[in-house]
PDB file of N, CA and C in Angstrom:
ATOM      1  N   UNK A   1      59.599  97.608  98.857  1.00  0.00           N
ATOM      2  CA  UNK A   1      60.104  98.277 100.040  1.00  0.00           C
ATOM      3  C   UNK A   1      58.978  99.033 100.711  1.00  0.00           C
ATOM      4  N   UNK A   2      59.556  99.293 102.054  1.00  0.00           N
ATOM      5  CA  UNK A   2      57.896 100.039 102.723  1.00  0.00           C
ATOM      6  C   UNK A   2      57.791 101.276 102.187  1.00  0.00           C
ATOM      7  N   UNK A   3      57.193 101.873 103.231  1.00  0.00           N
ATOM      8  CA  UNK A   3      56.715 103.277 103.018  1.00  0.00           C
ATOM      9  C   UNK A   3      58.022 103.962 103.939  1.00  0.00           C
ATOM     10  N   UNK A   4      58.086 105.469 103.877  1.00  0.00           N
ATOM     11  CA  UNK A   4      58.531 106.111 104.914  1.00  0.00           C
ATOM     12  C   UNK A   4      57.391 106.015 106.155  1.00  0.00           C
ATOM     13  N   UNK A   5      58.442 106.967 107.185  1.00  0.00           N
ATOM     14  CA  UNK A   5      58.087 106.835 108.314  1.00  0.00           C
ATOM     15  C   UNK A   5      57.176 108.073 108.927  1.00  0.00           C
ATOM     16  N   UNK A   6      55.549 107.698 109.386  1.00  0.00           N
ATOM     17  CA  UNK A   6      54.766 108.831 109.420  1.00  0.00           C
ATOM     18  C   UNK A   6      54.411 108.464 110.914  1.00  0.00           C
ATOM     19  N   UNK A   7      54.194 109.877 111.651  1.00  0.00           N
ATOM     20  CA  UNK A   7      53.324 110.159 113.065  1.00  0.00           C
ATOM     21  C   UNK A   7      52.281 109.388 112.977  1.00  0.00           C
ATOM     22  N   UNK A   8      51.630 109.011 114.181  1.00  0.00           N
ATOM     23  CA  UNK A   8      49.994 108.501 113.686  1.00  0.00           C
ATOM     24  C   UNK A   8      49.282 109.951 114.067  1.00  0.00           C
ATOM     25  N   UNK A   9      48.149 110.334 113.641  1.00  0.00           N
ATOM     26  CA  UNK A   9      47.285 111.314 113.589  1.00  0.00           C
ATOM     27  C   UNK A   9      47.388 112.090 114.993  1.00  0.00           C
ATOM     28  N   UNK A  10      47.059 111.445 116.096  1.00  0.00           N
ATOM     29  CA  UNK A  10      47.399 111.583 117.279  1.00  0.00           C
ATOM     30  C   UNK A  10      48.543 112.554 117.758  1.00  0.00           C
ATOM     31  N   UNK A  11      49.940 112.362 116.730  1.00  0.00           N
ATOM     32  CA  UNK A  11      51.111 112.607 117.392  1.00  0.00           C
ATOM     33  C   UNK A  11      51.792 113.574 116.756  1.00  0.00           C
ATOM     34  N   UNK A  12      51.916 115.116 117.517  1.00  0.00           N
ATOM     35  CA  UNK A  12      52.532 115.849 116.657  1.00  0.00           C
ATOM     36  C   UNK A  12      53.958 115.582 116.467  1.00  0.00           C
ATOM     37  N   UNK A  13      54.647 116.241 115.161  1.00  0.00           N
ATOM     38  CA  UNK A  13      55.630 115.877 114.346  1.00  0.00           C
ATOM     39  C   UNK A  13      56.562 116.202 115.949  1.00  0.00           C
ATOM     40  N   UNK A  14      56.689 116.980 116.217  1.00  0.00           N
ATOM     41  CA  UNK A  14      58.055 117.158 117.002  1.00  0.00           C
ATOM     42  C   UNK A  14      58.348 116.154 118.042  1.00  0.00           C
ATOM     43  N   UNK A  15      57.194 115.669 118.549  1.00  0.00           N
ATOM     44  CA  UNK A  15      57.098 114.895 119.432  1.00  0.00           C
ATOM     45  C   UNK A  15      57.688 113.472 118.754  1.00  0.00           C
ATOM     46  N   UNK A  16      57.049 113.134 117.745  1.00  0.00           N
ATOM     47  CA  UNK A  16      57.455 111.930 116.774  1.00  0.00           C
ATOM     48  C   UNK A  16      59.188 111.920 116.337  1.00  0.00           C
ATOM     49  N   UNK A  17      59.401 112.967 115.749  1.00  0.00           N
ATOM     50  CA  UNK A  17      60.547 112.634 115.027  1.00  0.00           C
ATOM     51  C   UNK A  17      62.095 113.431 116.035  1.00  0.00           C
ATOM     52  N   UNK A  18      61.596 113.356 117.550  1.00  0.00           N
ATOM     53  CA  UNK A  18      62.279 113.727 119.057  1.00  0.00           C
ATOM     54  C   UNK A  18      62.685 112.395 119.116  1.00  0.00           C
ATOM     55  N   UNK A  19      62.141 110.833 118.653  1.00  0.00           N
ATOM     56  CA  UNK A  19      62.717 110.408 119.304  1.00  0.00           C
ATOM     57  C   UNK A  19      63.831 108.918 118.066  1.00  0.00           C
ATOM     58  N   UNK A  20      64.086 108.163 118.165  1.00  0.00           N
ATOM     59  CA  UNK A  20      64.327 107.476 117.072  1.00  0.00           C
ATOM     60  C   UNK A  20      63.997 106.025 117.125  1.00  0.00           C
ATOM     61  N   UNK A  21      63.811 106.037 115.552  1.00  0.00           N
ATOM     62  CA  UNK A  21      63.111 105.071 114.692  1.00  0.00           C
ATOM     63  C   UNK A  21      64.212 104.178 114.189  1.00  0.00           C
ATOM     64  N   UNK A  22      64.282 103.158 114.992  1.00  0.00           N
ATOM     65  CA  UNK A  22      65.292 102.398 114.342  1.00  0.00           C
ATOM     66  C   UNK A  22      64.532 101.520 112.901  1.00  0.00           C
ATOM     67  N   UNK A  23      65.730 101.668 112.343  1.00  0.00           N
ATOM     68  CA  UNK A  23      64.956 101.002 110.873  1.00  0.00           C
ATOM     69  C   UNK A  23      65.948 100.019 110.375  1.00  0.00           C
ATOM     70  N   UNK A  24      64.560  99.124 109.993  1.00  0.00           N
ATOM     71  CA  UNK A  24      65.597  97.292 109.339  1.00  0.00           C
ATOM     72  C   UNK A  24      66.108  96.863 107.990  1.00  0.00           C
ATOM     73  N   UNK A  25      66.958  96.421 107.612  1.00  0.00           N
ATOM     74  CA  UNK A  25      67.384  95.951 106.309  1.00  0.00           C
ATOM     75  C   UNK A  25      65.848  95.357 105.410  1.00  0.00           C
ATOM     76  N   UNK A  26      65.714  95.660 104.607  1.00  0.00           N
ATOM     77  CA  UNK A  26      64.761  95.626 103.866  1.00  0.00           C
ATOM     78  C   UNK A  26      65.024  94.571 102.696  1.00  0.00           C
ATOM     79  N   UNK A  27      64.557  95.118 101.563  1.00  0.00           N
ATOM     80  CA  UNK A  27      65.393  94.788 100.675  1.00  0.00           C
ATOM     81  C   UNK A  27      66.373  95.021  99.813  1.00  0.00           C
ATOM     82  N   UNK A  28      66.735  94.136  98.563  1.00  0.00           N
ATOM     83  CA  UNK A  28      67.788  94.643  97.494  1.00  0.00           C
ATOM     84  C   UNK A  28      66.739  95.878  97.012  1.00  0.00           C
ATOM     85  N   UNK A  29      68.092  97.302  96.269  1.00  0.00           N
ATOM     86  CA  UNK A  29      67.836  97.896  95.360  1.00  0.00           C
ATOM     87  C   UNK A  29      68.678  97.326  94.209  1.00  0.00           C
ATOM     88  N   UNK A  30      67.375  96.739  92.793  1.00  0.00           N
ATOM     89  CA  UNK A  30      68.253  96.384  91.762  1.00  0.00           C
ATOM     90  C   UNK A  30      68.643  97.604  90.758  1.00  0.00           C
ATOM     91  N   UNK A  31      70.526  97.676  90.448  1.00  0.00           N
ATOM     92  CA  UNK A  31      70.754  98.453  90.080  1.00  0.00           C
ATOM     93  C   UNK A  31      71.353  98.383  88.489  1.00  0.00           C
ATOM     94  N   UNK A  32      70.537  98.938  87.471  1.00  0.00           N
ATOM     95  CA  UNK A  32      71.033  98.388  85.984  1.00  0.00           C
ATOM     96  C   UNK A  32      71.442  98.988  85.188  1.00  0.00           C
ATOM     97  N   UNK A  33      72.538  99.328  84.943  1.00  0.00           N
ATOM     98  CA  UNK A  33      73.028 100.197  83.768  1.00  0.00           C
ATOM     99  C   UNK A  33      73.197  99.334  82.134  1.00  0.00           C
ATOM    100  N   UNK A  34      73.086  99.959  81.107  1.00  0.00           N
ATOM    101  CA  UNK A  34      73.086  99.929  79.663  1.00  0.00           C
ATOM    102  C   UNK A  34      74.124 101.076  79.249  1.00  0.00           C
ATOM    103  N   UNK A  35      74.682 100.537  78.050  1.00  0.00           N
ATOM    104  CA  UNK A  35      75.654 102.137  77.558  1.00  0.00           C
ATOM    105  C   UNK A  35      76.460 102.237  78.332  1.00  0.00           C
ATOM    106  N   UNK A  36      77.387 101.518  79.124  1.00  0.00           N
ATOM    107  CA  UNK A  36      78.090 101.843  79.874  1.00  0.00           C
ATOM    108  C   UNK A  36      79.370 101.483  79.052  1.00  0.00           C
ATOM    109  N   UNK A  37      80.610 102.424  78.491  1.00  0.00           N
ATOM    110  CA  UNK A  37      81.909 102.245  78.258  1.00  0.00           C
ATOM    111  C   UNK A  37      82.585 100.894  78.856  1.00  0.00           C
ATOM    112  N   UNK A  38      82.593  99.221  78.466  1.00  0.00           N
ATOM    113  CA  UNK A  38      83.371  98.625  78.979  1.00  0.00           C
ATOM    114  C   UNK A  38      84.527  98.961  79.522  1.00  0.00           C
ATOM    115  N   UNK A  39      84.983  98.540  80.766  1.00  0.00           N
ATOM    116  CA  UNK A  39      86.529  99.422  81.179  1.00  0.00           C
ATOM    117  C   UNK A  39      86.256  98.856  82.395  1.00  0.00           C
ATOM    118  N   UNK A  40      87.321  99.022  83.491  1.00  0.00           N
ATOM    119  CA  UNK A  40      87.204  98.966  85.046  1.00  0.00           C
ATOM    120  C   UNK A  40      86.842 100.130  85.600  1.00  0.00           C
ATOM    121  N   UNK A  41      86.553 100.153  86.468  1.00  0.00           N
ATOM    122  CA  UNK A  41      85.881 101.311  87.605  1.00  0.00           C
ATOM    123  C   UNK A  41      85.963 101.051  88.865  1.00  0.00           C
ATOM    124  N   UNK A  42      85.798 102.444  89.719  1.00  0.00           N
ATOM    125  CA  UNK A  42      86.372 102.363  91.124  1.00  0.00           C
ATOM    126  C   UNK A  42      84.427 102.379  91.345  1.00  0.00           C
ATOM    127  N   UNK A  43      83.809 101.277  91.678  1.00  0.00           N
ATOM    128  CA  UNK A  43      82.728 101.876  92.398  1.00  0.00           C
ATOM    129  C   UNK A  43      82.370 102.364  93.856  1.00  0.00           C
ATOM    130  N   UNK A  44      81.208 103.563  94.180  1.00  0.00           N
ATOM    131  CA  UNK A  44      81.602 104.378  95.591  1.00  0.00           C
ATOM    132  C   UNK A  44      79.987 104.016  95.608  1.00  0.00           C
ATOM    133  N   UNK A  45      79.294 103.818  96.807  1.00  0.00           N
ATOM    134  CA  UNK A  45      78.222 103.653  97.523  1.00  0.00           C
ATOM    135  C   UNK A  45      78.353 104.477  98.441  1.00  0.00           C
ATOM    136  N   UNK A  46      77.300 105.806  98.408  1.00  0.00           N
ATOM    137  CA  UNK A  46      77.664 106.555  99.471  1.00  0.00           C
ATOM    138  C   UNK A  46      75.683 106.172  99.961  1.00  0.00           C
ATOM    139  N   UNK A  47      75.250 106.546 101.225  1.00  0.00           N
ATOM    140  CA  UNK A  47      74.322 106.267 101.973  1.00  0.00           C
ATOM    141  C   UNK A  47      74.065 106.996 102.678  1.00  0.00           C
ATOM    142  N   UNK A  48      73.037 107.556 102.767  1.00  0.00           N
ATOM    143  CA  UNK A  48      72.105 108.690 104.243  1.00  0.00           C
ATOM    144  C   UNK A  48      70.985 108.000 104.444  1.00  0.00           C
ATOM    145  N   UNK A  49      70.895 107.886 105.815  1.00  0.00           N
ATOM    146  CA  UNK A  49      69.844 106.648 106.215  1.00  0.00           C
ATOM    147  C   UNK A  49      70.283 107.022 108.074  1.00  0.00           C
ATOM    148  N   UNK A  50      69.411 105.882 108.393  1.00  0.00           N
ATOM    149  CA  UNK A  50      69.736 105.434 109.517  1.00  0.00           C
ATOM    150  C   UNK A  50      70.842 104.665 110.186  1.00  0.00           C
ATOM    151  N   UNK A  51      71.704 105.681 110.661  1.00  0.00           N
ATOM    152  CA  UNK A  51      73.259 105.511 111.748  1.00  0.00           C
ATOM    153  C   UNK A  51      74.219 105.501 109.832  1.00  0.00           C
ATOM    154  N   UNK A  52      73.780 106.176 109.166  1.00  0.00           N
ATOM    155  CA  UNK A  52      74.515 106.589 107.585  1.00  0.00           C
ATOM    156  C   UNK A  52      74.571 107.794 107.561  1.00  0.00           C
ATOM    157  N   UNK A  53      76.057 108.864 107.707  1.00  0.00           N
ATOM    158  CA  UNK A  53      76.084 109.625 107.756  1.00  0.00           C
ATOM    159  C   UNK A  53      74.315 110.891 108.182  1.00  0.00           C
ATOM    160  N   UNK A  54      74.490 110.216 109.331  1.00  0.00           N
ATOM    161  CA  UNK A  54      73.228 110.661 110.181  1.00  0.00           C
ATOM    162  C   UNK A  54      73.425 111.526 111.580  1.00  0.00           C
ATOM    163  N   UNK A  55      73.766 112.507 111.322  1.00  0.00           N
ATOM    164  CA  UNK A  55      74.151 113.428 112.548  1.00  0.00           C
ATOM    165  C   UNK A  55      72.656 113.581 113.586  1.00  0.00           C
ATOM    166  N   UNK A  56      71.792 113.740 112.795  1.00  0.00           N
ATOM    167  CA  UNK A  56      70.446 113.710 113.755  1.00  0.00           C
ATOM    168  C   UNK A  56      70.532 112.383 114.957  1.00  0.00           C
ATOM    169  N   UNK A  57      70.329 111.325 114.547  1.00  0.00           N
ATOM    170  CA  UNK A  57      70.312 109.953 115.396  1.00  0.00           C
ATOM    171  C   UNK A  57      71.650 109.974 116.444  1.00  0.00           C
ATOM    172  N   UNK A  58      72.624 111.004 116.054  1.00  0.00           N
ATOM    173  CA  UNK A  58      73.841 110.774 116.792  1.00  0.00           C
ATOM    174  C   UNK A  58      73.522 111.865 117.598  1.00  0.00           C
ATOM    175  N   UNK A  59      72.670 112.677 117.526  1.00  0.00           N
ATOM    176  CA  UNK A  59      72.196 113.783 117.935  1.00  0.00           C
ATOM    177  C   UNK A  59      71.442 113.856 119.173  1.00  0.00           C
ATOM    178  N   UNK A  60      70.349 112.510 118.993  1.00  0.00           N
ATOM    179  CA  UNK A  60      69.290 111.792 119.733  1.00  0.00           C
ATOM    180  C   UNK A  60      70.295 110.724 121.089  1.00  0.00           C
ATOM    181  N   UNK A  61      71.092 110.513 120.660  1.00  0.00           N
ATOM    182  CA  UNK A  61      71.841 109.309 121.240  1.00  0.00           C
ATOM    183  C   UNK A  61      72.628 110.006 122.205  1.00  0.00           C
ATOM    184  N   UNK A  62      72.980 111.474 122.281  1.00  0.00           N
ATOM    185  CA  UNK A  62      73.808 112.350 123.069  1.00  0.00           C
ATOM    186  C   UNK A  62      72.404 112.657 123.955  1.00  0.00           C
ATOM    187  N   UNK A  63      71.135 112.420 123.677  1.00  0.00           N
ATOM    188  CA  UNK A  63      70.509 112.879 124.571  1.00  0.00           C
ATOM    189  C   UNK A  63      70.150 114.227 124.139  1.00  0.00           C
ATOM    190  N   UNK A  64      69.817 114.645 122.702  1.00  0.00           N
ATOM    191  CA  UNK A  64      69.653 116.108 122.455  1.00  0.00           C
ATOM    192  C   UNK A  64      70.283 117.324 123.326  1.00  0.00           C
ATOM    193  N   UNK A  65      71.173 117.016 123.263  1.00  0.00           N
ATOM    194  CA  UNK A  65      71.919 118.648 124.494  1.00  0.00           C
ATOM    195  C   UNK A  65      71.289 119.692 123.779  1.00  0.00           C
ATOM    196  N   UNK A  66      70.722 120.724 124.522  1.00  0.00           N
ATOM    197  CA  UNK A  66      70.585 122.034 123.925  1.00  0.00           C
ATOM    198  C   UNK A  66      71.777 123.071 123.471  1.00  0.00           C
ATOM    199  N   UNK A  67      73.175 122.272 123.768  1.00  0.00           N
ATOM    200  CA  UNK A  67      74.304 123.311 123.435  1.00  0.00           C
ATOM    201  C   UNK A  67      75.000 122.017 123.325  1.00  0.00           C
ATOM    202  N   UNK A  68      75.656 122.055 122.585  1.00  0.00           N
ATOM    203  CA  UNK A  68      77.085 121.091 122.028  1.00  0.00           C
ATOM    204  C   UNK A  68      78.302 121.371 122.534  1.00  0.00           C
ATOM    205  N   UNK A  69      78.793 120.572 122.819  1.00  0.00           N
ATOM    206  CA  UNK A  69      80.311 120.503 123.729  1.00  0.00           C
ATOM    207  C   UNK A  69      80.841 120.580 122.516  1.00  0.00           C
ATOM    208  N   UNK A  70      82.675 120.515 122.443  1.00  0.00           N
ATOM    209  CA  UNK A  70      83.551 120.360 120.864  1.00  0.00           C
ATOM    210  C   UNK A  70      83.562 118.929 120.908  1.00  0.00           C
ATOM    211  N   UNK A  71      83.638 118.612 121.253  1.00  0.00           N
ATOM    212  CA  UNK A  71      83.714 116.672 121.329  1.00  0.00           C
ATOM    213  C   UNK A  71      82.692 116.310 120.742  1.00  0.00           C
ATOM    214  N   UNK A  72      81.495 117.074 121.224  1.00  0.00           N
ATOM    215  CA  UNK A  72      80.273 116.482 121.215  1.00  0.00           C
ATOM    216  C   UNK A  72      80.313 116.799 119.346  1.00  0.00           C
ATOM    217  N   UNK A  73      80.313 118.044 119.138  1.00  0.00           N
ATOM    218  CA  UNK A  73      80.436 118.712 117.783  1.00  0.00           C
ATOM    219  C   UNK A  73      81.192 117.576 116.471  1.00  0.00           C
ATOM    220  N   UNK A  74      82.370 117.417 117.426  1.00  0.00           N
ATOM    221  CA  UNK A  74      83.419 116.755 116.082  1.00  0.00           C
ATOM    222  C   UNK A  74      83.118 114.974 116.379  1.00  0.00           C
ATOM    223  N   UNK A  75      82.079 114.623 117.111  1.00  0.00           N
ATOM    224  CA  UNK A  75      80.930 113.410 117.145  1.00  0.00           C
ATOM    225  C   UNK A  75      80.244 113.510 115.938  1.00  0.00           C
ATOM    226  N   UNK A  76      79.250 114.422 115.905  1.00  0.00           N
ATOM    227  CA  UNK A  76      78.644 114.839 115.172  1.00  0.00           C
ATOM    228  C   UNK A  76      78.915 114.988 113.844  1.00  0.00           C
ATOM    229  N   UNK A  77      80.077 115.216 113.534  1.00  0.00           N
ATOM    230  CA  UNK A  77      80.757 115.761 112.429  1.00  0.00           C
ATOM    231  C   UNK A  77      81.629 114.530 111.556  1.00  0.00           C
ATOM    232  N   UNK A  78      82.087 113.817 112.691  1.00  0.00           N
ATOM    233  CA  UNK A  78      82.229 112.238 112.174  1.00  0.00           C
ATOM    234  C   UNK A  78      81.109 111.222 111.989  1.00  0.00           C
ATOM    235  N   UNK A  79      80.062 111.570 112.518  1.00  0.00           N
ATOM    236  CA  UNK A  79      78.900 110.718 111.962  1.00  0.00           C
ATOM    237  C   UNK A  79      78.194 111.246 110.620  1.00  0.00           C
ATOM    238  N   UNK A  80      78.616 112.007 110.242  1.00  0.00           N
ATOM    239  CA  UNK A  80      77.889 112.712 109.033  1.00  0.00           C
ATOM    240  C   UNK A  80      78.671 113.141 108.245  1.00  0.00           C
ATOM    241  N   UNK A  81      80.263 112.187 108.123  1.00  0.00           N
ATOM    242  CA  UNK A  81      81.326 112.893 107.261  1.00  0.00           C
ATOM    243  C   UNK A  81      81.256 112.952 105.471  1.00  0.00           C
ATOM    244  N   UNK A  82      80.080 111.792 104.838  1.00  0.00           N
ATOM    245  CA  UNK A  82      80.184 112.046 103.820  1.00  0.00           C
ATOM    246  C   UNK A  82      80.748 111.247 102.750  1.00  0.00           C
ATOM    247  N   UNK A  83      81.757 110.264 104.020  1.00  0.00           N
ATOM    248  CA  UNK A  83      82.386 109.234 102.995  1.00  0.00           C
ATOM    249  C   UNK A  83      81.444 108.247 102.503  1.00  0.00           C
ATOM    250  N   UNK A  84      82.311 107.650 101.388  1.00  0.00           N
ATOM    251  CA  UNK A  84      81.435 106.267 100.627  1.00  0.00           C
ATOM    252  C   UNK A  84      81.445 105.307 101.754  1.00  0.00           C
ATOM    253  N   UNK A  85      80.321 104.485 101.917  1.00  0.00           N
ATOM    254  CA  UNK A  85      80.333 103.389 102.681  1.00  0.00           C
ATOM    255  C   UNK A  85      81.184 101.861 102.214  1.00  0.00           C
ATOM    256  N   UNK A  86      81.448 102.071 100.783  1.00  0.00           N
ATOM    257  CA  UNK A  86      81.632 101.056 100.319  1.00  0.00           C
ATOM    258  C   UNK A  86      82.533 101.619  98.814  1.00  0.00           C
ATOM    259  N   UNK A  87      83.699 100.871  98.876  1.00  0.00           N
ATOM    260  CA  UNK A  87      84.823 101.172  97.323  1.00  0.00           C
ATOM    261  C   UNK A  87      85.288 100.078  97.239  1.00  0.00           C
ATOM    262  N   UNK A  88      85.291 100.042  95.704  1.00  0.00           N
ATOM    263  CA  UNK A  88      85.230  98.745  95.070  1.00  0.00           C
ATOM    264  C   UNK A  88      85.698  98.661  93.671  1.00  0.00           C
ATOM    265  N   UNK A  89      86.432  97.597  92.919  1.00  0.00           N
ATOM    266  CA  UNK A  89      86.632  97.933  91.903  1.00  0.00           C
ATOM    267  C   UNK A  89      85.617  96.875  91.301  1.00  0.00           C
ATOM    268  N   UNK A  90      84.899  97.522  90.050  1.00  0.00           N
ATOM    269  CA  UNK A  90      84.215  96.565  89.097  1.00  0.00           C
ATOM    270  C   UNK A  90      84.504  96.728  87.394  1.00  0.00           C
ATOM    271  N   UNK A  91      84.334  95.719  86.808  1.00  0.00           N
ATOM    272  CA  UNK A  91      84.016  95.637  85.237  1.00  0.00           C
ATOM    273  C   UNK A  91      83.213  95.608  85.087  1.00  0.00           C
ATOM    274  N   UNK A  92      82.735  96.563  83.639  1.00  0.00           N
ATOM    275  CA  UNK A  92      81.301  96.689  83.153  1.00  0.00           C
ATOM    276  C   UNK A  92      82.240  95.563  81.873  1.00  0.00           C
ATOM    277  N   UNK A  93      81.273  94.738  81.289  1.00  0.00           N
ATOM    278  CA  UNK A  93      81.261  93.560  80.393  1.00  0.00           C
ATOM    279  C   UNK A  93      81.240  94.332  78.500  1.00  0.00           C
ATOM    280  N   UNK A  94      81.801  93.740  77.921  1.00  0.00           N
ATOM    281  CA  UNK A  94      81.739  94.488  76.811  1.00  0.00           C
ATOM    282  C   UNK A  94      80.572  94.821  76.231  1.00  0.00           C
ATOM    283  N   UNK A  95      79.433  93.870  76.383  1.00  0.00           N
ATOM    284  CA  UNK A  95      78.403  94.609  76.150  1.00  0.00           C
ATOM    285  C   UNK A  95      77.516  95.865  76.977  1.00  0.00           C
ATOM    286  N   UNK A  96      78.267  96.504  77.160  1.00  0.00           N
ATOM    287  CA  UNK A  96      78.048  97.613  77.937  1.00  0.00           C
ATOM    288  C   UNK A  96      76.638  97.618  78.963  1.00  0.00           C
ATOM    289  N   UNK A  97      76.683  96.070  79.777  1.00  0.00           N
ATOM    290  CA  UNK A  97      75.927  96.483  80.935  1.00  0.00           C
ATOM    291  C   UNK A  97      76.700  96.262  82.200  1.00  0.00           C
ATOM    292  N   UNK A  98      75.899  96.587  83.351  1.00  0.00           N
ATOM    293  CA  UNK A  98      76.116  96.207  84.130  1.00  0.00           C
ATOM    294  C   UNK A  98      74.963  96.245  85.213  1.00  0.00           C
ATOM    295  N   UNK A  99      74.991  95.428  86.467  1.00  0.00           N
ATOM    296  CA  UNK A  99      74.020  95.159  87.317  1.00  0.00           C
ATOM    297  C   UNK A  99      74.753  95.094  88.635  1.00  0.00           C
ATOM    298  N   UNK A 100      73.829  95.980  90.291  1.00  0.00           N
ATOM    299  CA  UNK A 100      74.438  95.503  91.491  1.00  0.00           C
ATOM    300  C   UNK A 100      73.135  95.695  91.962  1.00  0.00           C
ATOM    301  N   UNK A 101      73.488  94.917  92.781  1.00  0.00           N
ATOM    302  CA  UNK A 101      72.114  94.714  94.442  1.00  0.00           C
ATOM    303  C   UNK A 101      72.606  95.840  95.311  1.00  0.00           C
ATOM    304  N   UNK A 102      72.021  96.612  95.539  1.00  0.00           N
ATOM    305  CA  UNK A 102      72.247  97.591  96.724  1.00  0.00           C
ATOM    306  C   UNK A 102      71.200  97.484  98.189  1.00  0.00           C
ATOM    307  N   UNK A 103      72.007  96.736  99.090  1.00  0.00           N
ATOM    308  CA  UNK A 103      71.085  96.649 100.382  1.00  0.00           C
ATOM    309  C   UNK A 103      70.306  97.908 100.825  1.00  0.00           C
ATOM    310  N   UNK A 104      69.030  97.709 101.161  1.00  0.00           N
ATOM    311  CA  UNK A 104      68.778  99.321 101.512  1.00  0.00           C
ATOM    312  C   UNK A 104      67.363  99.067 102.756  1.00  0.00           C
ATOM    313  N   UNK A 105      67.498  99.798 103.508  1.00  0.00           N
ATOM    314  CA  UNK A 105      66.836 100.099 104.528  1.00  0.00           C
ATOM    315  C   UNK A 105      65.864 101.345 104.509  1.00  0.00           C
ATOM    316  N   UNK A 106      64.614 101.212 105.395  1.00  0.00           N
ATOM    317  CA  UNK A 106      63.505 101.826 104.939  1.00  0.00           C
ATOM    318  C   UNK A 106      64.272 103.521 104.850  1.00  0.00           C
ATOM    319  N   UNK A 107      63.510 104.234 104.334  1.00  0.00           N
ATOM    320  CA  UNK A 107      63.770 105.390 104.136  1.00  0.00           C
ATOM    321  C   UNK A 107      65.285 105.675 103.964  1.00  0.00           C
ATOM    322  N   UNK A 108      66.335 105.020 103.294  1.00  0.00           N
ATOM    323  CA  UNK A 108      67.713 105.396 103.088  1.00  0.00           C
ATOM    324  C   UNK A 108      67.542 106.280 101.824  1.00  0.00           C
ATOM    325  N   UNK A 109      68.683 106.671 101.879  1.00  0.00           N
ATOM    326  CA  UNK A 109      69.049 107.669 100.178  1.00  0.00           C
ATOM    327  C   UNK A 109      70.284 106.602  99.691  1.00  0.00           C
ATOM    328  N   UNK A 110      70.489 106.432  98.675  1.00  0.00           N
ATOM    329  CA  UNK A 110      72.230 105.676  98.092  1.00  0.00           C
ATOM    330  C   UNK A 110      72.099 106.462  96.154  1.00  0.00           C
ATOM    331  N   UNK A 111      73.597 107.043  96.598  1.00  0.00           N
ATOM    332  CA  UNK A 111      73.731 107.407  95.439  1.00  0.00           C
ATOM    333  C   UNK A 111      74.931 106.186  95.663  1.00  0.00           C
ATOM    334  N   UNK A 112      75.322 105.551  94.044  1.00  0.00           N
ATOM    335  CA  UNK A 112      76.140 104.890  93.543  1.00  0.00           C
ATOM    336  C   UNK A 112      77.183 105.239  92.021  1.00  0.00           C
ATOM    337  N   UNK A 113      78.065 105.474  92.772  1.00  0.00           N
ATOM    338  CA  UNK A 113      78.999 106.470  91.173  1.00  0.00           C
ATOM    339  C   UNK A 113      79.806 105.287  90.730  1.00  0.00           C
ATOM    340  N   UNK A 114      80.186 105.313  89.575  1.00  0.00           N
ATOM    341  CA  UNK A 114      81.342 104.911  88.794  1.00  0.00           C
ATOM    342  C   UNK A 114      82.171 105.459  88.315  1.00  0.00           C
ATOM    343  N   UNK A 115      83.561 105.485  88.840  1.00  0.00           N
ATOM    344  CA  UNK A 115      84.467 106.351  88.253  1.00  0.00           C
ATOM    345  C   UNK A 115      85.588 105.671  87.402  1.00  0.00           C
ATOM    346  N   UNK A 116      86.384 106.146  86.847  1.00  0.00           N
ATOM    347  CA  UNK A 116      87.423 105.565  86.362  1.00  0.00           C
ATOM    348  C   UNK A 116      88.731 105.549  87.159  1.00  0.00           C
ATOM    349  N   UNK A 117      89.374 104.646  87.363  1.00  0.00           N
ATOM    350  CA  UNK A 117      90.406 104.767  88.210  1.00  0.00           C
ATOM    351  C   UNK A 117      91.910 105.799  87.928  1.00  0.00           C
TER     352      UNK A 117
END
């Protein structure tokens, strides 16, 4: 996967990160657990990234207002709500592994939980 995303020398930060960086599907994150309790599970993919619970980019896209309307606010507030992107039920195999591909784009965050249903 690349690098994050840097100014060139030239360009101070505010100026740089004023405007947005759209960013592309990259690659898989391979994901491997061992020791895992065979059983079913609810799996949750939650994501902060680009247009992923990303209030900044929704921020940029309003045109940076220097004051927020309530609309504008509860915009904001739905782009950055927090939910999982993705629920799912899986089996971990009796030999207590398991494996997923997680799509991921440059500079994303993904936490991935397993819960029990």
């Amino acid at each position: 996967m690349g690098v994050g995303l840097d100014p060139s020398p030239r360009e101070n930060n505010q100026t740089f990160y004023s405007r947005i960086h759209p960013s592309q599907w990259e690659e898989y994150a391979q994901l491997q657990l061992a020791g895992v309790p065979a059983e079913n599970y609810l799996m949750k993919v939650y994501r902060v990234g680009y247009y992923s619970n990303d209030a900044y980019t929704a921020y940029l896209d309003m045109g940076a207002p220097p004051q927020l309307s309530r609309s504008q606010e509860a915009r904001l507030k739905a782009a950055s709500d927090g939910k999982a992107e993705e629920e799912r039920s899986v089996v971990v195999a009796d030999n207590g592994e398991w494996d997923q591909k997680i799509k991921m784009r440059k500079c994303d965050v993904v936490l991935v939980t397993l819960e029990k249903p």
